[in-house]
N, C-alpha and C. Protein backbone atom coordinates (compact mmCIF):
# COMPACT_ATOMS: atom_id res chain seq x y z
N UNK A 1 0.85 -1.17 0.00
CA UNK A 1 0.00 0.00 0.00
C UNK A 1 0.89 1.24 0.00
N UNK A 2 0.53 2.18 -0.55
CA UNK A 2 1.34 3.33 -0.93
C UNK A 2 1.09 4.15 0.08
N UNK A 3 2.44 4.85 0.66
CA UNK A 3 1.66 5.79 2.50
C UNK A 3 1.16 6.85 1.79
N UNK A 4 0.50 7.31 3.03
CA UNK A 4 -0.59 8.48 3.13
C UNK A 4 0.07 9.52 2.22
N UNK A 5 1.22 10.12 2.74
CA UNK A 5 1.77 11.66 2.33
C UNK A 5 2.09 11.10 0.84
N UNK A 6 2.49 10.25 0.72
CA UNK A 6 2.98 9.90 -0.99
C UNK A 6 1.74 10.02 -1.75
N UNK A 7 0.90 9.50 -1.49
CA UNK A 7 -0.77 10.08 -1.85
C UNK A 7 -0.78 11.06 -1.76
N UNK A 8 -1.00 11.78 -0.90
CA UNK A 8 -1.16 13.40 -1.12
C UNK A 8 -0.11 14.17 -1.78
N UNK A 9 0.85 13.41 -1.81
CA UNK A 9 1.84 14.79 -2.78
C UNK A 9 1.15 13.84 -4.17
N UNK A 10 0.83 12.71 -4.56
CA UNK A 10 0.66 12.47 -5.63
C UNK A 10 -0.43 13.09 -6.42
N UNK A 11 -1.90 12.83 -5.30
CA UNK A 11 -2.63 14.16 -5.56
C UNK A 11 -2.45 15.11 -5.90
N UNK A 12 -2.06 16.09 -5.55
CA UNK A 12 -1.38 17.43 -5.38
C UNK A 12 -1.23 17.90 -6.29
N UNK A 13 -0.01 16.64 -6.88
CA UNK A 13 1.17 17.22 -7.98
C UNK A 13 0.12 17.24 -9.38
N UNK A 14 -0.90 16.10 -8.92
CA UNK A 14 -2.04 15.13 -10.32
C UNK A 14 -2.66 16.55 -10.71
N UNK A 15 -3.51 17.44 -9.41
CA UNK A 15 -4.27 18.73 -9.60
C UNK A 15 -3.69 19.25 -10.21
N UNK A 16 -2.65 20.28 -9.99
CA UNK A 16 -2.02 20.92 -10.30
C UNK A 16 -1.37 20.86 -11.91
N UNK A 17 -1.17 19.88 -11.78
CA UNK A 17 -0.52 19.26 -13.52
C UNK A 17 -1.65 19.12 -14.30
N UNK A 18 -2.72 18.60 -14.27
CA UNK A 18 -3.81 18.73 -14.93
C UNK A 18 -4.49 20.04 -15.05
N UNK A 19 -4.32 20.74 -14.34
CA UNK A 19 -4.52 21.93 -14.10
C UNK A 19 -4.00 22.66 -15.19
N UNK A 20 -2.76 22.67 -14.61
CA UNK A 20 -2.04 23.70 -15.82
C UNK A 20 -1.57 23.19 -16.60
N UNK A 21 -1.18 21.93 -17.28
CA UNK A 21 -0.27 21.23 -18.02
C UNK A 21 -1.45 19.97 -19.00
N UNK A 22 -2.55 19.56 -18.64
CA UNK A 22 -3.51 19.16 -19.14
C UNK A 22 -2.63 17.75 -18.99
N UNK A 23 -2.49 16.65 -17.78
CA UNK A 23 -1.88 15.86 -18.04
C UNK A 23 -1.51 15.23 -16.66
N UNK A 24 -1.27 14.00 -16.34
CA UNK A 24 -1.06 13.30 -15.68
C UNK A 24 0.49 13.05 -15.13
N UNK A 25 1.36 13.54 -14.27
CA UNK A 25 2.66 13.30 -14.31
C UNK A 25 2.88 11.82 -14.37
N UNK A 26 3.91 11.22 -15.27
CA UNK A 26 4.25 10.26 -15.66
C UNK A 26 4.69 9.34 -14.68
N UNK A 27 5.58 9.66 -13.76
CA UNK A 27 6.17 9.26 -12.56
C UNK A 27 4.91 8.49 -11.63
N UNK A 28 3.75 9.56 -11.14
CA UNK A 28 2.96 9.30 -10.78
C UNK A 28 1.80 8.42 -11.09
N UNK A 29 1.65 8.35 -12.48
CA UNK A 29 0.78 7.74 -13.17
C UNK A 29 1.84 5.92 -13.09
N UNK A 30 3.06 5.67 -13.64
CA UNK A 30 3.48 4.49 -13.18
C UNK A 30 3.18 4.29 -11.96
N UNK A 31 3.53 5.09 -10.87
CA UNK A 31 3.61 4.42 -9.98
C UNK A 31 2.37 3.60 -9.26
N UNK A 32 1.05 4.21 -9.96
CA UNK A 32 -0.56 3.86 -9.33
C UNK A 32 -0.83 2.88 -10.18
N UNK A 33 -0.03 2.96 -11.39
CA UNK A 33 -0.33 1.97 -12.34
C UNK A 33 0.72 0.34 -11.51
N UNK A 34 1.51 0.41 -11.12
CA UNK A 34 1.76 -0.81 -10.68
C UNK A 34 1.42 -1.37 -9.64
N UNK A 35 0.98 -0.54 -8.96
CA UNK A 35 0.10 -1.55 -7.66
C UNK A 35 -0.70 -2.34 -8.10
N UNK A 36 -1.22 -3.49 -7.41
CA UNK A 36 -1.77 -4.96 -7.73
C UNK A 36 -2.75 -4.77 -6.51
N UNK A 37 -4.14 -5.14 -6.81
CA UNK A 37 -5.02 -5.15 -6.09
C UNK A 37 -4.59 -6.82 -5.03
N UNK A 38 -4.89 -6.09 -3.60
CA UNK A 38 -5.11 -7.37 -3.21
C UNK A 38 -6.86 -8.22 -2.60
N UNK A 39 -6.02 -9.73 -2.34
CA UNK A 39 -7.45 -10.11 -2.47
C UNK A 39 -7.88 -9.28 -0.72
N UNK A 40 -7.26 -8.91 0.31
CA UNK A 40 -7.43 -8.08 1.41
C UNK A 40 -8.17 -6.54 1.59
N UNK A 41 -7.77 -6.47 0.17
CA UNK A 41 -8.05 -4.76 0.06
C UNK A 41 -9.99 -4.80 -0.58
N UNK A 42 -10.18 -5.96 -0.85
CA UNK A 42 -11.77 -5.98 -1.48
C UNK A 42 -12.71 -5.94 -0.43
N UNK A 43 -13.70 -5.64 -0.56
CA UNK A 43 -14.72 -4.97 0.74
C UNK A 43 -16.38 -5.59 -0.08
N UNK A 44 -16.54 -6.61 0.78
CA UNK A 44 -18.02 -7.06 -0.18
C UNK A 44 -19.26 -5.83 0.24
N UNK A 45 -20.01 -5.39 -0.11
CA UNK A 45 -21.20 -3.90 0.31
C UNK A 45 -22.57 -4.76 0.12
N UNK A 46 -23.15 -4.68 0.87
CA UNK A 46 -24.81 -4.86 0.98
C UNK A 46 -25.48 -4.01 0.56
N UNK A 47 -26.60 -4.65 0.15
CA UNK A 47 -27.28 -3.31 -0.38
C UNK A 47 -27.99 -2.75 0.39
N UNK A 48 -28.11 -1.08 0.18
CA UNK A 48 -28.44 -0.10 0.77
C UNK A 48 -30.27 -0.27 1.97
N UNK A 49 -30.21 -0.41 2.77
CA UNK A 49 -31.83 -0.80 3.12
C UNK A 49 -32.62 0.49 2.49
N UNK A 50 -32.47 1.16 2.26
CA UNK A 50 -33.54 2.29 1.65
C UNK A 50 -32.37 3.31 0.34
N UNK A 51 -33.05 3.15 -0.65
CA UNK A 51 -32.51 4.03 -1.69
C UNK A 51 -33.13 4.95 -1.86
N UNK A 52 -32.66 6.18 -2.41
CA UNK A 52 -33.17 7.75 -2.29
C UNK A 52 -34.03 7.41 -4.06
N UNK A 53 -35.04 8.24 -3.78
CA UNK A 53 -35.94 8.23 -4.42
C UNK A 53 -35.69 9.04 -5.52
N UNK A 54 -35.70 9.02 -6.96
CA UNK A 54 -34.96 9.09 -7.54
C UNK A 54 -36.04 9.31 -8.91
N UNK A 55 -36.43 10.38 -9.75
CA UNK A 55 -37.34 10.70 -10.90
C UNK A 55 -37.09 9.57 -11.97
N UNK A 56 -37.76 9.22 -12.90
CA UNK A 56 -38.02 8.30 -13.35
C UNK A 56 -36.90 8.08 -14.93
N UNK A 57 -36.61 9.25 -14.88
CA UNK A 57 -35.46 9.10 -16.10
C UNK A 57 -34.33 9.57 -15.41
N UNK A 58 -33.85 9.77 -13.87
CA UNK A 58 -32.56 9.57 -13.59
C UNK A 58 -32.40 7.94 -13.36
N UNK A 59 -30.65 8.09 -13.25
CA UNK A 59 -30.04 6.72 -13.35
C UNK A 59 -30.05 6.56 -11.44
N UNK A 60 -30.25 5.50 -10.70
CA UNK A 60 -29.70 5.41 -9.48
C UNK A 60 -28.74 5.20 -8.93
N UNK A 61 -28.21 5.78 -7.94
CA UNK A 61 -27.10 5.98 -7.70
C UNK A 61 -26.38 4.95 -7.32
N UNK A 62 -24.98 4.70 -7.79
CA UNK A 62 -24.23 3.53 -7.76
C UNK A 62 -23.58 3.39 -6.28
N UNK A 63 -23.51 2.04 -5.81
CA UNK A 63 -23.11 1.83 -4.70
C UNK A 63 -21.84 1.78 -4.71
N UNK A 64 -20.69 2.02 -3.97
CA UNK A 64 -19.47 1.97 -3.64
C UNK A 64 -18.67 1.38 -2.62
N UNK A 65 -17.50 0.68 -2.45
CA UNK A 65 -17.10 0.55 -1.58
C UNK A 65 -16.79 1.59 -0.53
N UNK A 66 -16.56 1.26 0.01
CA UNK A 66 -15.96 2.32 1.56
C UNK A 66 -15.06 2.66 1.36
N UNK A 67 -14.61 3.91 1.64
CA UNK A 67 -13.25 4.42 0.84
C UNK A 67 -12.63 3.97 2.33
N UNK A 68 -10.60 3.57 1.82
CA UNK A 68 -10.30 3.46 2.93
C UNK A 68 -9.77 4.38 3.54
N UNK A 69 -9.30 4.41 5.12
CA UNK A 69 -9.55 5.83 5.44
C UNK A 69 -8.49 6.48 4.90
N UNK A 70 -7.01 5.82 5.10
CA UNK A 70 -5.79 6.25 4.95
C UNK A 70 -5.98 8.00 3.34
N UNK A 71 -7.58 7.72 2.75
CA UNK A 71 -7.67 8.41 1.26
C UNK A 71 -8.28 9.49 1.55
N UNK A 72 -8.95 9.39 2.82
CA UNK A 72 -10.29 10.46 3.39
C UNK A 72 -9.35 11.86 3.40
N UNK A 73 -8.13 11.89 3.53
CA UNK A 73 -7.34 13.41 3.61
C UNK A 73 -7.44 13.84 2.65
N UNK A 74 -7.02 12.99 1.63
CA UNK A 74 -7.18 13.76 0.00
C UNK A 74 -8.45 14.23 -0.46
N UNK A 75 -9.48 13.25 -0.03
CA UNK A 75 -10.80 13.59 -0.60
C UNK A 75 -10.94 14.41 0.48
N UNK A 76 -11.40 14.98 1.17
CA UNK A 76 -11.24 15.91 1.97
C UNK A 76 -10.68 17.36 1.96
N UNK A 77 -9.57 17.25 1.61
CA UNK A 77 -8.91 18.29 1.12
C UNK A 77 -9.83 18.82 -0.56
N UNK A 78 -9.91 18.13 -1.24
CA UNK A 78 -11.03 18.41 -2.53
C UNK A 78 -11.94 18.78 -2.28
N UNK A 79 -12.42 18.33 -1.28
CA UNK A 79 -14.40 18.95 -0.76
C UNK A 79 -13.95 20.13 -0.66
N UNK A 80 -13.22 20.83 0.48
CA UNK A 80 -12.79 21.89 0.54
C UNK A 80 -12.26 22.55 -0.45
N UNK A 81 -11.39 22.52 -1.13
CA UNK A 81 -11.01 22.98 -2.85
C UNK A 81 -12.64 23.32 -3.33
N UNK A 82 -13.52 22.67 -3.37
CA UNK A 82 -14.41 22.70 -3.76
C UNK A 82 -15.59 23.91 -3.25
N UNK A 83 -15.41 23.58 -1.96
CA UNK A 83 -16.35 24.32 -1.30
C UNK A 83 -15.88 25.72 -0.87
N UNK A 84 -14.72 25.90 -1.01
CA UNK A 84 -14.42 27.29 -0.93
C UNK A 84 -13.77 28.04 -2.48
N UNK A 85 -13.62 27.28 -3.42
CA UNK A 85 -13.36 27.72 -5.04
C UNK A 85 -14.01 26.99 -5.70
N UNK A 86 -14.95 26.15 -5.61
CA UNK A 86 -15.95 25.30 -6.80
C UNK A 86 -14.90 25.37 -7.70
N UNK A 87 -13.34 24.25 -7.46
CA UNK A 87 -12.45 24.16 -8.38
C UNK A 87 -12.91 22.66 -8.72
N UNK A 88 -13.31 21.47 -8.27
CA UNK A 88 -13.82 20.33 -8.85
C UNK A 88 -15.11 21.01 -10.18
N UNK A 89 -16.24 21.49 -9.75
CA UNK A 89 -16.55 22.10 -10.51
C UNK A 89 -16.31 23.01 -12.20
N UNK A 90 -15.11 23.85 -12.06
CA UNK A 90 -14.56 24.86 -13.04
C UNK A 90 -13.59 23.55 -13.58
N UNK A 91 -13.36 22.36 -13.12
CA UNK A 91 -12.14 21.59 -14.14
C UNK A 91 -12.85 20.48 -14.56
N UNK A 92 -13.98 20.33 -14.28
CA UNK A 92 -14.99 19.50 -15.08
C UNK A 92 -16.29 19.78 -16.31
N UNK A 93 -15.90 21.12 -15.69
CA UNK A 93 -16.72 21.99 -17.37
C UNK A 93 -16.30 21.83 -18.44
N UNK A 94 -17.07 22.05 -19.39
CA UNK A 94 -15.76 21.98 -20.67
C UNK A 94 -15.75 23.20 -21.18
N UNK A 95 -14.63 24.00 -21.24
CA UNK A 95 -14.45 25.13 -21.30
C UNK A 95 -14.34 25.83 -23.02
N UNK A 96 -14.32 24.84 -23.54
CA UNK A 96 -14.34 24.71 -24.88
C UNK A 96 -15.12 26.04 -25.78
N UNK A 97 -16.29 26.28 -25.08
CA UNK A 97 -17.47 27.25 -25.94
C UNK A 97 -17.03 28.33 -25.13
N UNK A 98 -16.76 28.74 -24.26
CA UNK A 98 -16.13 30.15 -23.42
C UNK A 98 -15.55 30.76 -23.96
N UNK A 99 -15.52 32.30 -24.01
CA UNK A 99 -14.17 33.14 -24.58
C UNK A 99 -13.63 32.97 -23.39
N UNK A 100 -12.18 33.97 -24.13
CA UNK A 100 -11.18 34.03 -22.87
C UNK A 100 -11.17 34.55 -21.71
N UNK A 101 -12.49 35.69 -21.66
CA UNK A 101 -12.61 36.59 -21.38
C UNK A 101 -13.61 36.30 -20.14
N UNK A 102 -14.49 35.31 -20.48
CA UNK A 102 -15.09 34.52 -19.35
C UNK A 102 -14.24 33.52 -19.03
N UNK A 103 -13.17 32.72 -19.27
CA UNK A 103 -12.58 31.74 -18.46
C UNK A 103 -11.86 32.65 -17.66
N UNK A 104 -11.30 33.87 -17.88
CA UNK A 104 -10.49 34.91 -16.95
C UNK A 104 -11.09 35.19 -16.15
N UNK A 105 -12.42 35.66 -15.90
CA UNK A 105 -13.19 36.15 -14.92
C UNK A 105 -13.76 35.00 -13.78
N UNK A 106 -14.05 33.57 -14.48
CA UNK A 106 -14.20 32.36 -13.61
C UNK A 106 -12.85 31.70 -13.15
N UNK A 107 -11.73 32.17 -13.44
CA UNK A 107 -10.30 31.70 -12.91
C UNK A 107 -9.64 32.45 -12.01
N UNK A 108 -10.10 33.44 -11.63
CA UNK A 108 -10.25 34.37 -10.56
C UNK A 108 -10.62 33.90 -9.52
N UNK A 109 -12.03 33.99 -9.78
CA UNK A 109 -13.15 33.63 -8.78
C UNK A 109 -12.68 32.20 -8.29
N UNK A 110 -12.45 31.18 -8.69
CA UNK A 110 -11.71 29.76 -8.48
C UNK A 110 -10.21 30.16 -7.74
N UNK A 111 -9.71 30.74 -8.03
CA UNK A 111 -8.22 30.92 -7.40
C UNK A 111 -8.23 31.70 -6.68
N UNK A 112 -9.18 32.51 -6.37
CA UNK A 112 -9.22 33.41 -5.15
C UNK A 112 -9.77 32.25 -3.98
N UNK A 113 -10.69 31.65 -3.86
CA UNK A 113 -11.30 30.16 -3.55
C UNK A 113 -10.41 29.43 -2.71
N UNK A 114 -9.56 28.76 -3.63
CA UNK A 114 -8.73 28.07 -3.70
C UNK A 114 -7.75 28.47 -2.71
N UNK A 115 -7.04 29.31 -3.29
CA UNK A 115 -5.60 29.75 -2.89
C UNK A 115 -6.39 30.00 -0.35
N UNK A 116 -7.59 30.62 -0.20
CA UNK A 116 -7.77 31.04 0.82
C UNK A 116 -8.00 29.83 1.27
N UNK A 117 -8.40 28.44 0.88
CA UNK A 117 -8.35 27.37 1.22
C UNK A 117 -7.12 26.62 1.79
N UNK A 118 -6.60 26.99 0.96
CA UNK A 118 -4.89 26.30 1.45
C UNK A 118 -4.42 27.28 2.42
N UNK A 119 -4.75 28.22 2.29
CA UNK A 119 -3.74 29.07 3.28
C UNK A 119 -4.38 29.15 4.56
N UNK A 120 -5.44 27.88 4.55
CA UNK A 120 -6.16 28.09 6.04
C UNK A 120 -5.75 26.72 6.42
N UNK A 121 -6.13 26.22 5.36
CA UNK A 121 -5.70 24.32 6.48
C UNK A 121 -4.37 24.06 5.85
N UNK A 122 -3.50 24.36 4.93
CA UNK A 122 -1.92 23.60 4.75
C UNK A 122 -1.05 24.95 4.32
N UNK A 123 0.35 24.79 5.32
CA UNK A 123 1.05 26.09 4.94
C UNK A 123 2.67 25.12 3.94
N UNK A 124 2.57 25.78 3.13
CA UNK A 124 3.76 25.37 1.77
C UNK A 124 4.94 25.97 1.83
N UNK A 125 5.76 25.44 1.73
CA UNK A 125 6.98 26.01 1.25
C UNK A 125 7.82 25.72 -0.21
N UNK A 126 8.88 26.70 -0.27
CA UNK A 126 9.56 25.86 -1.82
C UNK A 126 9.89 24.79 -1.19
N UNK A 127 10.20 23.74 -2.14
CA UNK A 127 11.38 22.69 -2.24
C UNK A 127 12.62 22.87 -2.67
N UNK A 128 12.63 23.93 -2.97
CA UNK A 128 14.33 24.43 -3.41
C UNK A 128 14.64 26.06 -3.29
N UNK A 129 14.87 26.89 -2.30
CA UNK A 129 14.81 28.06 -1.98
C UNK A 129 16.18 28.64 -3.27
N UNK A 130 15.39 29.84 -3.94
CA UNK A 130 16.23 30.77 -5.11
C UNK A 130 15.01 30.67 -6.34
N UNK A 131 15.06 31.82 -6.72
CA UNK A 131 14.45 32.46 -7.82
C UNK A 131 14.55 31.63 -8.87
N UNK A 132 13.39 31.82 -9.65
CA UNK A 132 13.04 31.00 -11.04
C UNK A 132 14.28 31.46 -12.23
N UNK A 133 14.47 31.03 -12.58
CA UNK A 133 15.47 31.46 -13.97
C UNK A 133 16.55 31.71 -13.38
N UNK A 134 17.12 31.76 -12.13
CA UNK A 134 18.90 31.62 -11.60
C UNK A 134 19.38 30.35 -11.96
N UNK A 135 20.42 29.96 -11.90
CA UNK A 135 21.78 28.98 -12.34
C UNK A 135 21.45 28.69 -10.65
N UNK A 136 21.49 27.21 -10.56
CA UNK A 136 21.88 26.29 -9.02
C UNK A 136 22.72 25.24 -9.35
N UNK A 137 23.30 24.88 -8.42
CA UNK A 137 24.25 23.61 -8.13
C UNK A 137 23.32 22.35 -7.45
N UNK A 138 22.91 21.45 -7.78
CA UNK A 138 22.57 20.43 -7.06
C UNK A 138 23.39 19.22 -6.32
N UNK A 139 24.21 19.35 -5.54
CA UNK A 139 24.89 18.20 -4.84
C UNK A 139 24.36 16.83 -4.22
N UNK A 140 25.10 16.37 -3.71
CA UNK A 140 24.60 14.60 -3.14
C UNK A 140 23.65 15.07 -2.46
N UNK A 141 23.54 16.23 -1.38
CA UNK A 141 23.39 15.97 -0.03
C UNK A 141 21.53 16.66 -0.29
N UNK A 142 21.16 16.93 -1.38
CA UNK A 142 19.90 17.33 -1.35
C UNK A 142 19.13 16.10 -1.40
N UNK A 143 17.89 16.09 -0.52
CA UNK A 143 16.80 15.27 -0.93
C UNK A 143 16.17 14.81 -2.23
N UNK A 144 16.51 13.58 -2.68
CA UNK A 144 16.04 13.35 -4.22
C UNK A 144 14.66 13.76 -4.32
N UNK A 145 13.71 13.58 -3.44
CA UNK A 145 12.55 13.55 -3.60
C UNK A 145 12.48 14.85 -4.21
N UNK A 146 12.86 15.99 -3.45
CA UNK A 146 12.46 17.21 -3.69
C UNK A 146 12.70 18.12 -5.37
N UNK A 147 13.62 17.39 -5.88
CA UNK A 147 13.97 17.45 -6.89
C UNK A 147 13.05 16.80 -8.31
N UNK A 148 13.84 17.53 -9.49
CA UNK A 148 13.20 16.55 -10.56
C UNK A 148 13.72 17.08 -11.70
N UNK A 149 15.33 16.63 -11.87
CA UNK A 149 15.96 16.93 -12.55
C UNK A 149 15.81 16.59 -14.09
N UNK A 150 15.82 17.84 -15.53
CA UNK A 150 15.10 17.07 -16.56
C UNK A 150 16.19 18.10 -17.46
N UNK A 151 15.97 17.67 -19.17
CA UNK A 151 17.15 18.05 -19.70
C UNK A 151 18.47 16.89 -20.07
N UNK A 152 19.64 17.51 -20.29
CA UNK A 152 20.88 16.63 -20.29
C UNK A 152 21.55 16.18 -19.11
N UNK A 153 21.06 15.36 -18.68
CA UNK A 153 21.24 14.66 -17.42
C UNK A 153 22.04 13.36 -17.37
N UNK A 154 23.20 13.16 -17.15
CA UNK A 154 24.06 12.60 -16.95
C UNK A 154 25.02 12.42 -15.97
N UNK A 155 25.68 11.73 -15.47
CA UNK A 155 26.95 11.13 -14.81
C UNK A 155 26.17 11.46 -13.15
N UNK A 156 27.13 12.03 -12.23
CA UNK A 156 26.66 11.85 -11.09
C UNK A 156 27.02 13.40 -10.59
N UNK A 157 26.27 13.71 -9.37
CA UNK A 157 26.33 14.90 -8.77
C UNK A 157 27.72 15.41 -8.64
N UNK A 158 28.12 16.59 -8.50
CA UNK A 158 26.89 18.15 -8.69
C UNK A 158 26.86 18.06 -9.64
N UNK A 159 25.48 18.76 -10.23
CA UNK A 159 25.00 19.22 -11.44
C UNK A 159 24.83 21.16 -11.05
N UNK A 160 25.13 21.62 -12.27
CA UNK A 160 24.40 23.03 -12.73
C UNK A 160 23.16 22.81 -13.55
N UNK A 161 22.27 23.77 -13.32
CA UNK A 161 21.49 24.25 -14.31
C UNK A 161 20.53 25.29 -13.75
N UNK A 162 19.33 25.53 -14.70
CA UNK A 162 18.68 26.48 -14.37
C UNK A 162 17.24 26.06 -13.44
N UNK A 163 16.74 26.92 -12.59
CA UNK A 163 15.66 26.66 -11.52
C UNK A 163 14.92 26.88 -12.60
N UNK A 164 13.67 26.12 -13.13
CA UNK A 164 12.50 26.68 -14.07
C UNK A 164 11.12 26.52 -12.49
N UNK A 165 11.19 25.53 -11.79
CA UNK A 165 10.65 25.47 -10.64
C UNK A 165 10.73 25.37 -9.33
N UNK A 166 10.59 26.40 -8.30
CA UNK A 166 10.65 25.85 -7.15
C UNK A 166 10.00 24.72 -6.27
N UNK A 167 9.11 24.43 -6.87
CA UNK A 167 8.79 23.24 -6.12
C UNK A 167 7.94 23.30 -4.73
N UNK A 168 6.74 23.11 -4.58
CA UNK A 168 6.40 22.91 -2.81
C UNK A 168 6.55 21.75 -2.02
N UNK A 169 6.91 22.25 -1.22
CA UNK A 169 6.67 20.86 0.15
C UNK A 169 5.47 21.58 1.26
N UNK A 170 4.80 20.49 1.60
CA UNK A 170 4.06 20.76 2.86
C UNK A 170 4.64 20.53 3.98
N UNK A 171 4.51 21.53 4.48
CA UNK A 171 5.00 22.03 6.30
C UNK A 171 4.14 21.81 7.07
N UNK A 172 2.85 21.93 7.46
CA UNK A 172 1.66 21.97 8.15
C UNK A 172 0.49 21.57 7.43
N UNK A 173 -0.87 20.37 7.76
CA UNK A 173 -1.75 20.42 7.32
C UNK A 173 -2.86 20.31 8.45
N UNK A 174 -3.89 21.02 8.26
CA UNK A 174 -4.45 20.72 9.80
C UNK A 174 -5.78 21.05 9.06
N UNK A 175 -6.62 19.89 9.03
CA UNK A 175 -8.00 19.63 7.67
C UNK A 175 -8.90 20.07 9.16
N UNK A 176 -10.07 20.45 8.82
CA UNK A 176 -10.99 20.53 10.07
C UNK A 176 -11.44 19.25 10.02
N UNK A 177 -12.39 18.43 11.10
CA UNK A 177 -12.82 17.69 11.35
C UNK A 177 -13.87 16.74 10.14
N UNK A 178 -13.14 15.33 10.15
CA UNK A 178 -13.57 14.71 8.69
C UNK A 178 -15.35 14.82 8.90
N UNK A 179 -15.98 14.84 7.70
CA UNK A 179 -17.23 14.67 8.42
C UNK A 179 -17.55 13.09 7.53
N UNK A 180 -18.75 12.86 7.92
CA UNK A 180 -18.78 11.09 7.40
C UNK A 180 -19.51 11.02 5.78
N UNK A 181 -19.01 11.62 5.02
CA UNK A 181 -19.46 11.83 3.80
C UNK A 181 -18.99 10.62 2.95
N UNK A 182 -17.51 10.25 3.29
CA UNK A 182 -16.82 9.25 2.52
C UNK A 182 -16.11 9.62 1.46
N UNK A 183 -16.83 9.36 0.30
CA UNK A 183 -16.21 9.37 -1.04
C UNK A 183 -16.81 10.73 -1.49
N UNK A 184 -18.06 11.48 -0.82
CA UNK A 184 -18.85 12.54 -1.13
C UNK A 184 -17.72 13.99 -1.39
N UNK A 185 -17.32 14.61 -2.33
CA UNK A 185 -16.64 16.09 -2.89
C UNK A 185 -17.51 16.88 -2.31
N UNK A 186 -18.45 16.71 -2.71
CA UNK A 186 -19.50 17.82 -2.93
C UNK A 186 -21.14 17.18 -3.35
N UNK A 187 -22.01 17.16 -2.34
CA UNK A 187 -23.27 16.63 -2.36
C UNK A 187 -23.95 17.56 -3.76
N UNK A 188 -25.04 16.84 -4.14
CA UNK A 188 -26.08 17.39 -5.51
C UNK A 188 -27.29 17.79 -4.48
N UNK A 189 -27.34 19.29 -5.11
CA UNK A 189 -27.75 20.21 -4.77
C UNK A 189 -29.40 20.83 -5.14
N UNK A 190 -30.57 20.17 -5.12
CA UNK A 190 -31.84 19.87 -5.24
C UNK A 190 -32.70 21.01 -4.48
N UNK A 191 -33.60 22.06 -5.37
CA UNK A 191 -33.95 22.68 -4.51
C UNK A 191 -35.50 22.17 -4.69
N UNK A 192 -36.26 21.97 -3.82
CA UNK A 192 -37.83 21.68 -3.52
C UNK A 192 -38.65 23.35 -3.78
N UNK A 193 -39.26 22.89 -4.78
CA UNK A 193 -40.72 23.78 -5.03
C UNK A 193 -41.67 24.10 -4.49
């Protein structure tokens, strides 16, 4: 099983890259791709004693396993993304028929959201302190993780080159209290007549 924080930076890095890069980091994507289900990790579900009542040309809602908990931070952290920038929302639209001019004005409104979200439950730092576009030295003694060296890459440390990213690490995360939603982002929103 893959630990918790490696999940969440995998998350993280998944948002963010899809976000701005329209794309799955590669690294990350192997690495979810080689885990092997075990026969331990399967969870048989009963069915529901009462199902929500449901108009006659919606589909009913599919049952799920129980998420396990070790995942509830990430999803969690998204409700919130959500509920304070309706960013699950704005990256499931298809933005396709929009001018630019309205995706600018709804990318605002989302990143103003957003950004006050994080800066209430997780505080960030770089992963590599110095300005974007300076010349750095990378030696043995840095954390590989933090890195992600790309380009003409050869032989063994130190390397030169240029910072194109600083990189975050999380310093602090402190989610408010899970509530028992599960797998729930963001409940559907039904108003009565």
């Amino acid at each position: 099983m893959t630990p918790f924080f490696t999940r969440l930076k995998f998350a993280i890095r998944t948002l963010f890259a899809i976000l701005f890069r329209d794309h799955v980091p590669d690294d990350v994507a192997a690495a979810l791709m080689t885990r092997s289900p075990t026969a331990a990790g399967t969870v048989a579900v009963a069915a529901p004693i009462s199902a929500p009542v449901v108009s006659a040309g919606a589909p009913a809602p599919a049952v799920k396993a129980p998420m396990p908990p070790e995942d509830a931070a990430a999803t969690q952290m998204l409700a919130l993304l959500q509920r304070d920038g309706r960013l699950i929302d704005f990256l499931m639209e298809d933005i396709n028929s929009y001018a630019d001019a309205q995706i600018g004005a709804a990318v605002r409104s989302v990143h103003a959201g957003c950004r006050q979200a994080l800066e209430r439950y997780v505080s960030l730092t770089p992963a590599l302190d110095g300005e974007e576009g300076t010349r750095v030295t990378v030696d043995r003694s840095i954390d590989a993780a933090r890195l992600k060296l790309i380009g003409n890459v050869s032989g063994e440390p130190p390397f030169t080159g240029v910072l194109h990213h600083r990189g975050w690490v999380v310093d602090r995360m402190e989610l408010p209290p899970l509530a028992a939603a599960g797998r729930v982002i963001a409940p559907a929103e039904i108003e009565i007549a």
